[in-house]
Protein backbone atom coordinates (compact mmCIF):
# COMPACT_ATOMS: atom_id res chain seq x y z
CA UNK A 1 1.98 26.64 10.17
CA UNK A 2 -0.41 25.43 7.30
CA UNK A 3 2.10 24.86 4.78
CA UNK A 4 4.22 22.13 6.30
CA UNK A 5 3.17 19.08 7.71
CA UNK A 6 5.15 18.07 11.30
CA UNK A 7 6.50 15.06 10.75
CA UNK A 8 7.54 16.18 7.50
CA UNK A 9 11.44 16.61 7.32
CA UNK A 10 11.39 19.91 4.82
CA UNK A 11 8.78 22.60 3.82
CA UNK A 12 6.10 21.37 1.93
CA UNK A 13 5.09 23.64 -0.92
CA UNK A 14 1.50 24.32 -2.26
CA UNK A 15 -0.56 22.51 -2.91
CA UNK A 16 -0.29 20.58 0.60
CA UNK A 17 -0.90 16.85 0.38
CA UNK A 18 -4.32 16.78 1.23
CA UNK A 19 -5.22 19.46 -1.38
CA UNK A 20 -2.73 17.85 -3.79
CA UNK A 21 -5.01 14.73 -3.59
CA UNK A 22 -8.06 16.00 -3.12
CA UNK A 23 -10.84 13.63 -4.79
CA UNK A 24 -8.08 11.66 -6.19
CA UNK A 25 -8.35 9.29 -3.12
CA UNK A 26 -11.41 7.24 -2.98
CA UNK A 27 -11.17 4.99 0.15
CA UNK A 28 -8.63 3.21 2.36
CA UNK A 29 -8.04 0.17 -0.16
CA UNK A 30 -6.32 -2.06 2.19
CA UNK A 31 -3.98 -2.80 4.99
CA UNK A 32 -0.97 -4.55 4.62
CA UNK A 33 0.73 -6.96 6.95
CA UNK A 34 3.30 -8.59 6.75
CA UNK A 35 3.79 -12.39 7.31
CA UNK A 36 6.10 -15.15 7.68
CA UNK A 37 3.49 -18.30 6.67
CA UNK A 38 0.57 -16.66 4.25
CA UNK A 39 -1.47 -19.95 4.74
CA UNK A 40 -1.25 -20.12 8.23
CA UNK A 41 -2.15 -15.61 8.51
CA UNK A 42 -5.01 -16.88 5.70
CA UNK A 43 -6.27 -19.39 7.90
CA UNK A 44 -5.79 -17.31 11.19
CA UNK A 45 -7.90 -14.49 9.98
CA UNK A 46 -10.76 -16.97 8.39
CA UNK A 47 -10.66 -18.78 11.51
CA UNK A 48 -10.14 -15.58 14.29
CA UNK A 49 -12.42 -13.22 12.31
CA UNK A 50 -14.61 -14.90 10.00
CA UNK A 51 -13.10 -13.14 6.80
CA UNK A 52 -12.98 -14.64 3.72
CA UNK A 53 -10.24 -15.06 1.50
CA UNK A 54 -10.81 -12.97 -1.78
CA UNK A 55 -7.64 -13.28 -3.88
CA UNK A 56 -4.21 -15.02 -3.66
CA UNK A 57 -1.26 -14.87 -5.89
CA UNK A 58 2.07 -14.39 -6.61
CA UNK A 59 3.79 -11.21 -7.39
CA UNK A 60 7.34 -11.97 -9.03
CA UNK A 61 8.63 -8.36 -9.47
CA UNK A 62 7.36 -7.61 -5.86
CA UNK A 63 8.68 -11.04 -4.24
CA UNK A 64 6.03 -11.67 -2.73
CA UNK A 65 3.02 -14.21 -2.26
CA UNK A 66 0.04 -12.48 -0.90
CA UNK A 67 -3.62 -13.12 -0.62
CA UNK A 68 -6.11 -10.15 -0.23
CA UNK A 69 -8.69 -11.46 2.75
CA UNK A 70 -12.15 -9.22 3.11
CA UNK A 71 -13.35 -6.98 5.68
CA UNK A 72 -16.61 -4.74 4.60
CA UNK A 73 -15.49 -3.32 1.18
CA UNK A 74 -12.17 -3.61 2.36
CA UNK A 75 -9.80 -6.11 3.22
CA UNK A 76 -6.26 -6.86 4.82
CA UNK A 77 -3.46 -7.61 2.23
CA UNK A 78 -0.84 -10.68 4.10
CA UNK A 79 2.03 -10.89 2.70
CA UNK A 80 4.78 -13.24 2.18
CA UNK A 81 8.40 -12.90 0.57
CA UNK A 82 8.87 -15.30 -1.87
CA UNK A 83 13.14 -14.32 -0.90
CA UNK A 84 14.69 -12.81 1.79
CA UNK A 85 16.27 -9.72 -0.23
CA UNK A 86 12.50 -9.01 -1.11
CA UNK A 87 11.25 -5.47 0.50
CA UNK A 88 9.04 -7.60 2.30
CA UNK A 89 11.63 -10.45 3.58
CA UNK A 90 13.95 -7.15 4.34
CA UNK A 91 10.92 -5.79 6.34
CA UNK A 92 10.31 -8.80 8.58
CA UNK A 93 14.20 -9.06 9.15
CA UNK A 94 13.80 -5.92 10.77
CA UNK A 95 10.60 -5.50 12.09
CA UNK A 96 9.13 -8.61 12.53
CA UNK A 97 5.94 -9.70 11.41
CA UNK A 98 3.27 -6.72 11.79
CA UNK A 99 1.48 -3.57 9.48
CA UNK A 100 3.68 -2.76 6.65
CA UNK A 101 1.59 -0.51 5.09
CA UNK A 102 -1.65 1.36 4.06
CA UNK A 103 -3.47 1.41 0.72
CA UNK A 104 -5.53 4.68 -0.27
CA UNK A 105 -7.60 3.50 -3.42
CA UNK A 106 -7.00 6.39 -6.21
CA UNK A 107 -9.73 6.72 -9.44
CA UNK A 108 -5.83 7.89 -11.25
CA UNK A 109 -2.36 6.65 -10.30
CA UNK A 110 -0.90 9.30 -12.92
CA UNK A 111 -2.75 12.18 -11.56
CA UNK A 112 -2.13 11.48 -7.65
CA UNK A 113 1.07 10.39 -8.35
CA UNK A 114 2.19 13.90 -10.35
CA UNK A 115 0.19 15.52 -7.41
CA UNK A 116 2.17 14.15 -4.80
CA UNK A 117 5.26 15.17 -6.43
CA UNK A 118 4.32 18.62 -6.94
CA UNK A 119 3.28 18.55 -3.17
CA UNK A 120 7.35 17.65 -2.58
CA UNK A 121 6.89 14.22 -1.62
CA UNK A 122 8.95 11.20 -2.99
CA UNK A 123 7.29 8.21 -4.44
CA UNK A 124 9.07 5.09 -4.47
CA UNK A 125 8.98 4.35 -8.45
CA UNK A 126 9.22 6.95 -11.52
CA UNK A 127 6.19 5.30 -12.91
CA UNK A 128 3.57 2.92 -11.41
CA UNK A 129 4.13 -1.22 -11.09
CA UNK A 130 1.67 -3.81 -11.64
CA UNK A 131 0.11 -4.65 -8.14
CA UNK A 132 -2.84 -7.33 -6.55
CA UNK A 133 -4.99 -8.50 -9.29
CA UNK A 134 -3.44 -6.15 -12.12
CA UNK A 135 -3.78 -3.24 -10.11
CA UNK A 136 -1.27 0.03 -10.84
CA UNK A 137 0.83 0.81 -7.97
CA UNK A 138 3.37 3.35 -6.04
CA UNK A 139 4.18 4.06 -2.56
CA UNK A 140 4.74 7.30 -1.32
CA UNK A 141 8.27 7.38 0.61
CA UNK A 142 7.28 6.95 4.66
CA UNK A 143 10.14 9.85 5.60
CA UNK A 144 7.33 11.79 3.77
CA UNK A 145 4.23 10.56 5.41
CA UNK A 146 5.51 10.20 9.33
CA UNK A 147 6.97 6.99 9.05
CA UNK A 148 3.51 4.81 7.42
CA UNK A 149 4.09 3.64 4.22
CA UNK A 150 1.35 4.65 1.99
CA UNK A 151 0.45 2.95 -0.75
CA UNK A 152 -1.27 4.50 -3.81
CA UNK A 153 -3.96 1.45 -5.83
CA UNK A 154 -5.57 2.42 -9.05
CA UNK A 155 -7.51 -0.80 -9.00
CA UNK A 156 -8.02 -2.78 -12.42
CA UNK A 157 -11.64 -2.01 -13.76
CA UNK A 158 -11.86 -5.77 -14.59
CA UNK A 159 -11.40 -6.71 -11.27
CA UNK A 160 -13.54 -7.37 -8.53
CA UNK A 161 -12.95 -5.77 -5.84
C-alpha cells in the first residue's frame, strides 16, 4: 500500500509525506539530545569528538538552555531544561538523558508546515515558534512519524549556520 505509511496510525491521504515535502527539506539540520548538565555534554563532545561549540543560549518559551556543537555542516543540538515542567525536563523524567529529536532544515516553515497538514499529519503548534539563533520552528507530532520527533528549522538568513 503506497498511500499509507506503517507506522502511521490512520490513512494518509495524497500527497504522501515525502511528496508533500518534496524540495521543501534541504538537509538533516541537527540532532537533538537531551541533557541533564549542558556544560558538562558541551565539554564531553569537545573533548570525546573534537567538535566545536557553535552557539549557546537560552530559550525562555522553550525552557531550555542549549548550545548547538558542530559536526560537518551539521551539528548536535544538547539540551537542558531550564524547569522540570519544560518538554525537555518532562522528557528526561521519562526517558532519561538520550536523542530527543531530529531537525530537517526547510527553505519555508509555512509551506512544509501547510504540506504536512494536508498530508494528515499533526504539527505540534498552529503557527511556527522562534527556535536556535532566531530560527522558525514546529515539530511534527511523533504518533505521526513512528515515534521520532521531527523537527521542522527554517533557519534565520542572518545566521550562520
Amino acid at each position: 500500500d503506497t498511500g499509507t505509511w506503517a507506522c502511521h496510525d490512520r490513512p494518509v491521504s495524497t500527497p504522501t509525506p515525502a511528496e508533500a515535502l518534496g524540495p521543501v527539506v534541504t538537509a538533516i539540520d541537527h540532532v537533538g539530545f537531551a541533557v541533564r548538565d549542558l556544560d558538562e555534554a558541551v565539554a564531553f563532545y569537545g573533548r570525546a569528538f573534537g567538535l566545536p561549540l557553535l552557539h549557546e543560549e537560552v530559550n525562555e518559551e522553550q525552557g531550555v538552555r542549549e548550545a548547538m556543537v558542530g559536526i560537518g555542516d551539521s551539528a548536535i543540538q544538547l539540551l537542558a531544561p531550564l524547569r522540570p515542567d519544560s518538554p525537555i525536563g518532562k522528557f528526561l523524567e521519562r526517558n532519561g538523558e538520550g536523542i530527543q529529536q531530529v531537525a530537517f532544515r526547510v527553505s519555508d516553515i509555512d509551506v512544509a508546515g501547510d504540506r504536512l497538514r494536508a498530508a494528515g499529519l499533526r504539527l505540534l503548534y498552529d503557527a511556527p515558534k522562534r527556535g536556535t539563533a532566531g530560527s522558525r520552528v514546529n515539530f511534527v507530532h511523533p504518533k505521526d512519524c513512528g515515534g521520532v520527533l521531527v523537527e521542522l528549522v527554517e533557519p534565520n538568513p542572518d545566521a550562520h549556520h
